[in-house]
C-alpha atoms as a PDB file:
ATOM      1  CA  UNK A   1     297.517 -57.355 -92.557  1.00  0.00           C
ATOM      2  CA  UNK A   2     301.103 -57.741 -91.457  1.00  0.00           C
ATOM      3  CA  UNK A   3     302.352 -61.510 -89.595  1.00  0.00           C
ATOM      4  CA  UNK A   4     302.967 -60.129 -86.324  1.00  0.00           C
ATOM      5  CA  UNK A   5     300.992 -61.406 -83.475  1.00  0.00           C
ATOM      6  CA  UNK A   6     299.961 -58.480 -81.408  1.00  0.00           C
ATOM      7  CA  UNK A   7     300.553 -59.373 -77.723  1.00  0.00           C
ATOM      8  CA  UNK A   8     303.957 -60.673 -78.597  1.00  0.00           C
ATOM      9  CA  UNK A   9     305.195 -58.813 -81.172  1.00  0.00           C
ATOM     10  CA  UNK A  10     306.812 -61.747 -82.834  1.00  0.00           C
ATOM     11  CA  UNK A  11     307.103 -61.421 -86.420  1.00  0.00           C
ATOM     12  CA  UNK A  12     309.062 -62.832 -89.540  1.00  0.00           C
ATOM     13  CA  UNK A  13     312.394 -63.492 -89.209  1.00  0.00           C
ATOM     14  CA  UNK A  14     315.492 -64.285 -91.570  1.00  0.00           C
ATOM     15  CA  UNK A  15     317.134 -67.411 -91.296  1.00  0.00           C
ATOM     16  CA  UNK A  16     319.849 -69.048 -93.659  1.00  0.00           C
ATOM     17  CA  UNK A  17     319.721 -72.876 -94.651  1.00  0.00           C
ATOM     18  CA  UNK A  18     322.579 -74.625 -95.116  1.00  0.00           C
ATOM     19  CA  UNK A  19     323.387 -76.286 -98.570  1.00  0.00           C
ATOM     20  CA  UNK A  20     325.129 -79.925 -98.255  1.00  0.00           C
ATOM     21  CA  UNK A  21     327.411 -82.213-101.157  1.00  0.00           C
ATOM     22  CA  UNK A  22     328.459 -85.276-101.061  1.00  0.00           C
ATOM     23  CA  UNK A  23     328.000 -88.863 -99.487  1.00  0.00           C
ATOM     24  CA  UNK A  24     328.473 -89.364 -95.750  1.00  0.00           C
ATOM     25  CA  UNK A  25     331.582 -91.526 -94.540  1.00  0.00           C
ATOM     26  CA  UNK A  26     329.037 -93.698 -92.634  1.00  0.00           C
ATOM     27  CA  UNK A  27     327.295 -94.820 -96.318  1.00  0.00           C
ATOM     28  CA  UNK A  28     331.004 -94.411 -97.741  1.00  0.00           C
ATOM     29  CA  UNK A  29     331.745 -91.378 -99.283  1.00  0.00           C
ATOM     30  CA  UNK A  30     334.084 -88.832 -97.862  1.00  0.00           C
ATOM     31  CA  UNK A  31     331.917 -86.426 -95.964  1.00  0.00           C
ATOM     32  CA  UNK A  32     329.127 -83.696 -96.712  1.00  0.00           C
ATOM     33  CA  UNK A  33     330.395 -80.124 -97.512  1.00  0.00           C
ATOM     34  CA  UNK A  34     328.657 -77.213 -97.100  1.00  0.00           C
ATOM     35  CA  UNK A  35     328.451 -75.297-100.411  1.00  0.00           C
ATOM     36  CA  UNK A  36     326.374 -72.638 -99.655  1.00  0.00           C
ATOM     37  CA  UNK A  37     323.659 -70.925 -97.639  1.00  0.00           C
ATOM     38  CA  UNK A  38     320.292 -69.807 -98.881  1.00  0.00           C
ATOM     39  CA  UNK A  39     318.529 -67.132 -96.845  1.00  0.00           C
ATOM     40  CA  UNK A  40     314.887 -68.214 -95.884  1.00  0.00           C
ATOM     41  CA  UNK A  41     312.168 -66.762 -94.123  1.00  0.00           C
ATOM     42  CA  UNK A  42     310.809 -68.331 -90.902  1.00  0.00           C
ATOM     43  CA  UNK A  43     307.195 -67.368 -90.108  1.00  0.00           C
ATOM     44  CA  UNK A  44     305.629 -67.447 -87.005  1.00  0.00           C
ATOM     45  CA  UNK A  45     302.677 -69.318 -85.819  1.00  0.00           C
ATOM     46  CA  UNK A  46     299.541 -67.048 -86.098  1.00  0.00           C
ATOM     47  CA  UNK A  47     295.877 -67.497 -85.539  1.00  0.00           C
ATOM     48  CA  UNK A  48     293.129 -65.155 -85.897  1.00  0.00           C
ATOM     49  CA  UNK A  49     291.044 -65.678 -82.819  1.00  0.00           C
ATOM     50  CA  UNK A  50     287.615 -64.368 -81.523  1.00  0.00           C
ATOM     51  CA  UNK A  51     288.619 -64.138 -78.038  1.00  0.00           C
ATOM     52  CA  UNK A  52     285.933 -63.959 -74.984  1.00  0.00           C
ATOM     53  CA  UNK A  53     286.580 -61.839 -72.460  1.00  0.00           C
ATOM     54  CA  UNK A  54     284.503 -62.104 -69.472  1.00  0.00           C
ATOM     55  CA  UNK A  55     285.057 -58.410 -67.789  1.00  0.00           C
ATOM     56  CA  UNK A  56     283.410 -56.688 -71.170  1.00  0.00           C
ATOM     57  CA  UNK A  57     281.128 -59.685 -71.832  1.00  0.00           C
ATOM     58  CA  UNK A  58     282.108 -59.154 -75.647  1.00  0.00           C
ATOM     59  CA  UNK A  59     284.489 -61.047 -77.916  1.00  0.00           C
ATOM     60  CA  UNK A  60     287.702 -59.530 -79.428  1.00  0.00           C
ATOM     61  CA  UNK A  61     289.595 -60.869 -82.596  1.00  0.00           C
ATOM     62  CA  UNK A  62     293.118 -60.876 -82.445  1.00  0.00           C
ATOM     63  CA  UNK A  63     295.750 -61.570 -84.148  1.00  0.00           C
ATOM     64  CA  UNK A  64     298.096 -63.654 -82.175  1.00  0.00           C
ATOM     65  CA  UNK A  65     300.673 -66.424 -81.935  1.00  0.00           C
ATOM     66  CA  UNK A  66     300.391 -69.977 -80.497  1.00  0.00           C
ATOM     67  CA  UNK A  67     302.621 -68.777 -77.628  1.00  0.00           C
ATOM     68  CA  UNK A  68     300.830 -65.550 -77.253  1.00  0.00           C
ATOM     69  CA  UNK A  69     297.256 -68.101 -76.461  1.00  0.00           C
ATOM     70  CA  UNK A  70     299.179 -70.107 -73.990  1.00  0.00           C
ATOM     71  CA  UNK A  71     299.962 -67.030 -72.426  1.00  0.00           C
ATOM     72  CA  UNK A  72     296.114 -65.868 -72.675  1.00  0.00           C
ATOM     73  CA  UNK A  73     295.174 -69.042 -71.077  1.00  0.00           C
ATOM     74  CA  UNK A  74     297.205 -68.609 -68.595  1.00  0.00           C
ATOM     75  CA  UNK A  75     297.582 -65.139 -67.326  1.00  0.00           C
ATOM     76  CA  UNK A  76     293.799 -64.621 -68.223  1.00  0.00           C
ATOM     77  CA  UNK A  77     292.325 -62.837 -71.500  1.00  0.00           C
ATOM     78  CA  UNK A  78     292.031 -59.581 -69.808  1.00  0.00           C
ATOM     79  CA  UNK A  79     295.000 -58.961 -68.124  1.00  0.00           C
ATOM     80  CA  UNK A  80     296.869 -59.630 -70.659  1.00  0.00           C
ATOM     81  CA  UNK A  81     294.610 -57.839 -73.410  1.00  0.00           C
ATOM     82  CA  UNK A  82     295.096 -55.069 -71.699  1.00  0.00           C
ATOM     83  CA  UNK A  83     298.793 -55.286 -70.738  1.00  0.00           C
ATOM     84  CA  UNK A  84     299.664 -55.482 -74.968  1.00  0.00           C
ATOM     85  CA  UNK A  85     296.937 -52.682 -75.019  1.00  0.00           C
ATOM     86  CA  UNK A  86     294.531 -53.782 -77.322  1.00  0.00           C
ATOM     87  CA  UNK A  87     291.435 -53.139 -74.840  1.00  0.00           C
ATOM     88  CA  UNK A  88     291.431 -50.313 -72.586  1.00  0.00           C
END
């Protein structure tokens, strides 16, 4: 399965990370350079979940990303189940 939570939507993204030289002034060198960038990947933070939802009285497994289960505990399981459209 792909990394994408599926009430969000959020998936992997491309970052860059900075490459650094040299000694700082503070420990008396004479400053870091950058040198280069490295592209890197930044995931996000999913969890496979057997979520309850009262108004079916069955459980659903999803997909979905720490945000996306504040959001569940929150807004309710299913309204917003059925706002990504998962259940129907």
């Amino acid at each position: 399965m792909a990394r994408v939570c599926s009430i969000r939507g959020s998936k992997v993204r491309v970052g860059r990370k900075i490459h650094r030289s040299g000694l700082a002034k503070k420990k008396g060198g004479i400053g870091r350079h950058v040198t280069k960038t490295v592209k890197r990947k930044v995931t996000p933070n999913l969890h496979t979940k057997n979520i309850f939802v009262p108004e079916l009285g069955r459980t659903v497994k999803v997909k979905l990303s720490a945000k996306a289960l504040k959001t569940i505990n929150k807004n309710g399981a299913y309204v917003t189940l059925k706002k990504a459209g998962i259940i129907k």
